[in-house]
Each structure stands twice: as C-alpha cells, then as structure tokens.
N, C-alpha and C. Protein backbone atom coordinates (compact mmCIF):
# COMPACT_ATOMS: atom_id res chain seq x y z
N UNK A 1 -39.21 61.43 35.95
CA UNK A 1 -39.34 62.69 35.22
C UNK A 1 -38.14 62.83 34.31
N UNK A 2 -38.30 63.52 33.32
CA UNK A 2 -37.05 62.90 32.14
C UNK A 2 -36.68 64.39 31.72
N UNK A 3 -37.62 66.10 31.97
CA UNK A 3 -37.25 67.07 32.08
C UNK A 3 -36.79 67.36 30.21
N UNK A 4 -37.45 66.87 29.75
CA UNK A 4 -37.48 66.51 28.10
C UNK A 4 -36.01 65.69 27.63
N UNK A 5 -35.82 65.27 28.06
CA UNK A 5 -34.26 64.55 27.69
C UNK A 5 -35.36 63.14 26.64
N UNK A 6 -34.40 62.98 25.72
CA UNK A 6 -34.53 61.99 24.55
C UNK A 6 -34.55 60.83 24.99
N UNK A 7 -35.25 59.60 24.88
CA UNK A 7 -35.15 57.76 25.18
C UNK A 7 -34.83 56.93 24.13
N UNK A 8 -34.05 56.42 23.54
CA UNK A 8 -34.31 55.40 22.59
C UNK A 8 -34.40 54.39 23.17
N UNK A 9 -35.28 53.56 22.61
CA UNK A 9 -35.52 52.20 23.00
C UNK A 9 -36.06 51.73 22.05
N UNK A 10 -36.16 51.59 20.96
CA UNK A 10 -36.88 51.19 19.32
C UNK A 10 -35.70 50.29 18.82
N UNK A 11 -34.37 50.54 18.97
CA UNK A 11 -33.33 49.39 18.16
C UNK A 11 -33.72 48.19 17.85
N UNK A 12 -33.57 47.83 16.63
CA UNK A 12 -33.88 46.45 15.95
C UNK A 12 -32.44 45.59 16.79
N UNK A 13 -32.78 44.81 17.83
CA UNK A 13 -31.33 43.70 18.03
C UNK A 13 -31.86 42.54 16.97
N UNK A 14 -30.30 42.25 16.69
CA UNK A 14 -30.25 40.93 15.73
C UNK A 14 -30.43 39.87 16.82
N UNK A 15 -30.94 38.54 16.37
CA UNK A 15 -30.90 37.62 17.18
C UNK A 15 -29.75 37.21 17.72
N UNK A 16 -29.62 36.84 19.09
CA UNK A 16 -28.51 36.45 19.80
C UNK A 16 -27.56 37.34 19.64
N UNK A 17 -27.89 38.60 19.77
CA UNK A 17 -26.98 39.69 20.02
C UNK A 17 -26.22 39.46 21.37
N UNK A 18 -26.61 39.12 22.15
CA UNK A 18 -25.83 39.04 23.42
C UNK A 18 -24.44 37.99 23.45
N UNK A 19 -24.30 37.66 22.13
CA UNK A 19 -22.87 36.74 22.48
C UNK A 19 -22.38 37.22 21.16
N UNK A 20 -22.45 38.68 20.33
CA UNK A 20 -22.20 38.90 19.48
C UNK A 20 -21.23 40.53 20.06
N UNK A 21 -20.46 39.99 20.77
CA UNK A 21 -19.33 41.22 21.29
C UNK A 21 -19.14 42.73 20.49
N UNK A 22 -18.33 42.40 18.74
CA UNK A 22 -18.49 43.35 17.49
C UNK A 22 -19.95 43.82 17.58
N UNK A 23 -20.99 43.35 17.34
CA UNK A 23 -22.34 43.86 16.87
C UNK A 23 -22.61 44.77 18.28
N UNK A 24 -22.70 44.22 19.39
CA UNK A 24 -23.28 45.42 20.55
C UNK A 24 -22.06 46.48 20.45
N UNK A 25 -20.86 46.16 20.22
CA UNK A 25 -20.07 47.90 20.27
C UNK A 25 -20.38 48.55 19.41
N UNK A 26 -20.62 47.99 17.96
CA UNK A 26 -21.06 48.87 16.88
C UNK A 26 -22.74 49.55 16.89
N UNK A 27 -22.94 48.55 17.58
CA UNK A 27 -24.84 49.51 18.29
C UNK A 27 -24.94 50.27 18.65
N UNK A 28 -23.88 50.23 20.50
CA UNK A 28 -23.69 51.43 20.87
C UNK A 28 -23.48 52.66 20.26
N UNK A 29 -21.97 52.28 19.31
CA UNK A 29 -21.62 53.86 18.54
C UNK A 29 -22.17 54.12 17.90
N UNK A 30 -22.87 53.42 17.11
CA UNK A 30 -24.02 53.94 16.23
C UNK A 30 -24.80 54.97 16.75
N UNK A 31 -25.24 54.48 17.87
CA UNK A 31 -26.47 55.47 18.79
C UNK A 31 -25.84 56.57 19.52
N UNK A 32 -24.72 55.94 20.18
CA UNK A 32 -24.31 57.34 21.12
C UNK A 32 -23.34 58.09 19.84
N UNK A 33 -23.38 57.94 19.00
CA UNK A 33 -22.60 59.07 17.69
C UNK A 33 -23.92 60.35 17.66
N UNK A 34 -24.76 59.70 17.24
CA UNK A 34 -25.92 60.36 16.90
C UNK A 34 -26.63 61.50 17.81
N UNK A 35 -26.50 61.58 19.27
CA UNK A 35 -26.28 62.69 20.01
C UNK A 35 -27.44 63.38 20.26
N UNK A 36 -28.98 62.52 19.74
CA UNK A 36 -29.95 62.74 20.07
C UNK A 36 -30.41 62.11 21.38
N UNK A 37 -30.09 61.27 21.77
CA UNK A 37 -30.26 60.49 23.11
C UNK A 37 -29.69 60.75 24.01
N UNK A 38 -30.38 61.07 25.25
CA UNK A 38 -29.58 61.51 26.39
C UNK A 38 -29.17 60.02 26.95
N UNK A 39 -30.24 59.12 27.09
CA UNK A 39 -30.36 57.99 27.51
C UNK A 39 -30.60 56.59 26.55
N UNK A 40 -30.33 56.04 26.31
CA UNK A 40 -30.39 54.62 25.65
C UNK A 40 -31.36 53.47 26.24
N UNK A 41 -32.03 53.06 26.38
CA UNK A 41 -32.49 51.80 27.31
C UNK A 41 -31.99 50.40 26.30
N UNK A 42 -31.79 49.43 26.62
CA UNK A 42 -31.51 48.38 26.58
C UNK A 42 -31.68 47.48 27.06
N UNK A 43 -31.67 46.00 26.08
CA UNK A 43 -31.98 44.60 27.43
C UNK A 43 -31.02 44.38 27.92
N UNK A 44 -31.22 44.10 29.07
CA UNK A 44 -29.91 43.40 30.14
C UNK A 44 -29.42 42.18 29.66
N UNK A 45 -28.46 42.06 29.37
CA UNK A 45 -27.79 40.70 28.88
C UNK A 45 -27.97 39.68 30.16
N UNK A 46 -27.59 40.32 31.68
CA UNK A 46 -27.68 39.68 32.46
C UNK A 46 -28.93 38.70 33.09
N UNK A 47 -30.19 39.63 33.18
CA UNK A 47 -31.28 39.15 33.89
C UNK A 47 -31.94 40.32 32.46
N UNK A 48 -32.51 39.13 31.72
CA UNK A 48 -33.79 39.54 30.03
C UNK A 48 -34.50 39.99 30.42
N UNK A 49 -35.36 40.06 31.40
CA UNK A 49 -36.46 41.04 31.60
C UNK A 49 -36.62 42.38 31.83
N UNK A 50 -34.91 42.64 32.58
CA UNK A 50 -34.49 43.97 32.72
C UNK A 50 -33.83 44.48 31.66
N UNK A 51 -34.00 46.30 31.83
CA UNK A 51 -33.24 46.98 31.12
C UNK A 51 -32.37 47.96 32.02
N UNK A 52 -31.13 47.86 31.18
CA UNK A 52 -30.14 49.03 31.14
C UNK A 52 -30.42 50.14 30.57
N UNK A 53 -29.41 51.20 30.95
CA UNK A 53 -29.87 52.95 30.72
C UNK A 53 -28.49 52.86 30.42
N UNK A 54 -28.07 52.88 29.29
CA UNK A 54 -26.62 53.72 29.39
C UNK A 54 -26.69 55.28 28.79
N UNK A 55 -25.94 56.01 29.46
CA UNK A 55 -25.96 57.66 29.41
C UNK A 55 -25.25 57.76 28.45
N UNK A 56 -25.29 58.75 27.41
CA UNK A 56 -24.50 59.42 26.46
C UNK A 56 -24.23 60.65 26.53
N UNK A 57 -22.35 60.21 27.02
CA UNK A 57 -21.93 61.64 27.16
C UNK A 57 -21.74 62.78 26.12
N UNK A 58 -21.75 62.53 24.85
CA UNK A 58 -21.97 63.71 23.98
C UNK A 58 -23.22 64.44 24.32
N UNK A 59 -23.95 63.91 24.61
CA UNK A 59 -25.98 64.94 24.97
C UNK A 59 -25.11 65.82 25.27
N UNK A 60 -25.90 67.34 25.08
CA UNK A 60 -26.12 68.39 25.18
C UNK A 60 -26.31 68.60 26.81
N UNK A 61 -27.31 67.53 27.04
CA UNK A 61 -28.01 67.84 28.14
C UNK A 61 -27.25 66.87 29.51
N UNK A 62 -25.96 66.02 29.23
CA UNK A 62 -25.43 65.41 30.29
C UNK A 62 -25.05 65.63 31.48
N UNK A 63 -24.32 66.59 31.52
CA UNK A 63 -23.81 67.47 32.70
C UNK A 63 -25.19 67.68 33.72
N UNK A 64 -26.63 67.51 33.04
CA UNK A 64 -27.11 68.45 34.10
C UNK A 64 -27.96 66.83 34.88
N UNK A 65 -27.12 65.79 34.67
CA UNK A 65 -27.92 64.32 35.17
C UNK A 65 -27.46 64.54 36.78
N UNK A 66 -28.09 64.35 37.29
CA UNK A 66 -28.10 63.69 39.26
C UNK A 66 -28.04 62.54 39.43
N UNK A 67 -27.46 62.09 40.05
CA UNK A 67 -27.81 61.01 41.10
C UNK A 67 -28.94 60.69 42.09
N UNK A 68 -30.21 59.70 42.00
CA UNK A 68 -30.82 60.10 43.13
C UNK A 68 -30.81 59.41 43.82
N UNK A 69 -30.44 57.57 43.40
CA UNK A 69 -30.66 56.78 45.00
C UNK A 69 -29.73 55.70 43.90
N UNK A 70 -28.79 55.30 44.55
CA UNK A 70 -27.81 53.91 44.16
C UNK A 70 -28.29 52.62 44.97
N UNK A 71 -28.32 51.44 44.77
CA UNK A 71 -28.60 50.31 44.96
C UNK A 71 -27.93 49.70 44.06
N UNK A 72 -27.07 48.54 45.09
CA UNK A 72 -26.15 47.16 44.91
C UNK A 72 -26.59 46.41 43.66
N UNK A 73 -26.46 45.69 43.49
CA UNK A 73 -26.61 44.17 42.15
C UNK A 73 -25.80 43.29 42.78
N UNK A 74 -26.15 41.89 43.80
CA UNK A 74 -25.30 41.19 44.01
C UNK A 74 -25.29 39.95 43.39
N UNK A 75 -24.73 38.95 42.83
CA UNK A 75 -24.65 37.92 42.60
C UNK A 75 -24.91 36.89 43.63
N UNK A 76 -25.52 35.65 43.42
CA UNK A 76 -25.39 34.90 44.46
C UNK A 76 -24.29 33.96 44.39
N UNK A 77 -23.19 33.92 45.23
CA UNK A 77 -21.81 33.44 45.26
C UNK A 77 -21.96 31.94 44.56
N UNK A 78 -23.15 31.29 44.45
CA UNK A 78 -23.21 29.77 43.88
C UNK A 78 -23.20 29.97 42.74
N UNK A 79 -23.30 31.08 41.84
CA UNK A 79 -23.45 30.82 39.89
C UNK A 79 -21.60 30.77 40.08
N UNK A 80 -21.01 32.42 41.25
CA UNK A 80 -19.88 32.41 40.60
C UNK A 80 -18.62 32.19 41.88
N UNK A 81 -18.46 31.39 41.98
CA UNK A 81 -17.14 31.29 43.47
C UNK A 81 -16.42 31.84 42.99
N UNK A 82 -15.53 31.50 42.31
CA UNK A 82 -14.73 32.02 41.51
C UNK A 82 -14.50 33.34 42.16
N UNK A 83 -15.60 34.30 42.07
CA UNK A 83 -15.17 35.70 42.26
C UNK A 83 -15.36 36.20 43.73
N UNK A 84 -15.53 35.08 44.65
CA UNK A 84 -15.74 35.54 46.25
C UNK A 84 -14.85 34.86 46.80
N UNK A 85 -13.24 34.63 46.25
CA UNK A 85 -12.70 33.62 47.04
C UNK A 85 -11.67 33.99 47.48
C-alpha cells in the first residue's frame, strides 16, 4: 500500500551504468533534487533481477515511512572470504 506516495521507476540507465560510479550519483541527485518521489525503485547492481527502493528524504511525505518487517542479505562466504575472516 503506497497511501499515495510517488514511484519512479521510468529512468532511462545508460548502458553499463553499474561500473559508471559519476553517472549513478548524478542519477540519484537528479531524482532525489526533484522532490516528487517519495521512493525511487532501481536495478540492483548486485543480483539484476532485483530492485532497490531508495527513500528520498526531501518528500514531503518522509517522516511518515514505518518500518514493517527487516530481513538479512547474506553473502555466501565463497564469492567473498575476504570479508568473514
């Protein structure tokens, strides 16, 4: 239920945006300047099939977001040792 809060999800990405660091910060501000979006959706750089929600705290309507259920994201320690050691 979205309680009329705004979605964008229409952004034109340039190809291989995801290893283009400058171009996704300037996306973001582009969009969260603009202050019509409560919410953003996005592709997950991580796993492509999914999307991200990033919140924009300028909305009007931010303050009145909840929390309703959190769930983990774990890695499986074989892509990255490195970070379980």
């Amino acid at each position: 239920q979205n309680h009329g809060a705004s979605f964008f999800s229409g952004f034109l990405y340039q190809k291989n945006w995801h290893h283009d660091f400058e171009y996704t910060q300037w996306m973001g501000s582009e969009i969260m300047q603009d202050k019509t979006s409560l919410a953003i959706a996005c592709p997950s750089a991580v796993v492509q099939q999914e999307q991200n929600f990033l919140l924009n705290p300028a909305h009007k309507d931010y303050g009145k977001i909840r929390l309703k259920e959190v769930s983990g994201f774990y890695f499986d320690e074989r892509l990255f040792p490195s970070m379980y050691r």
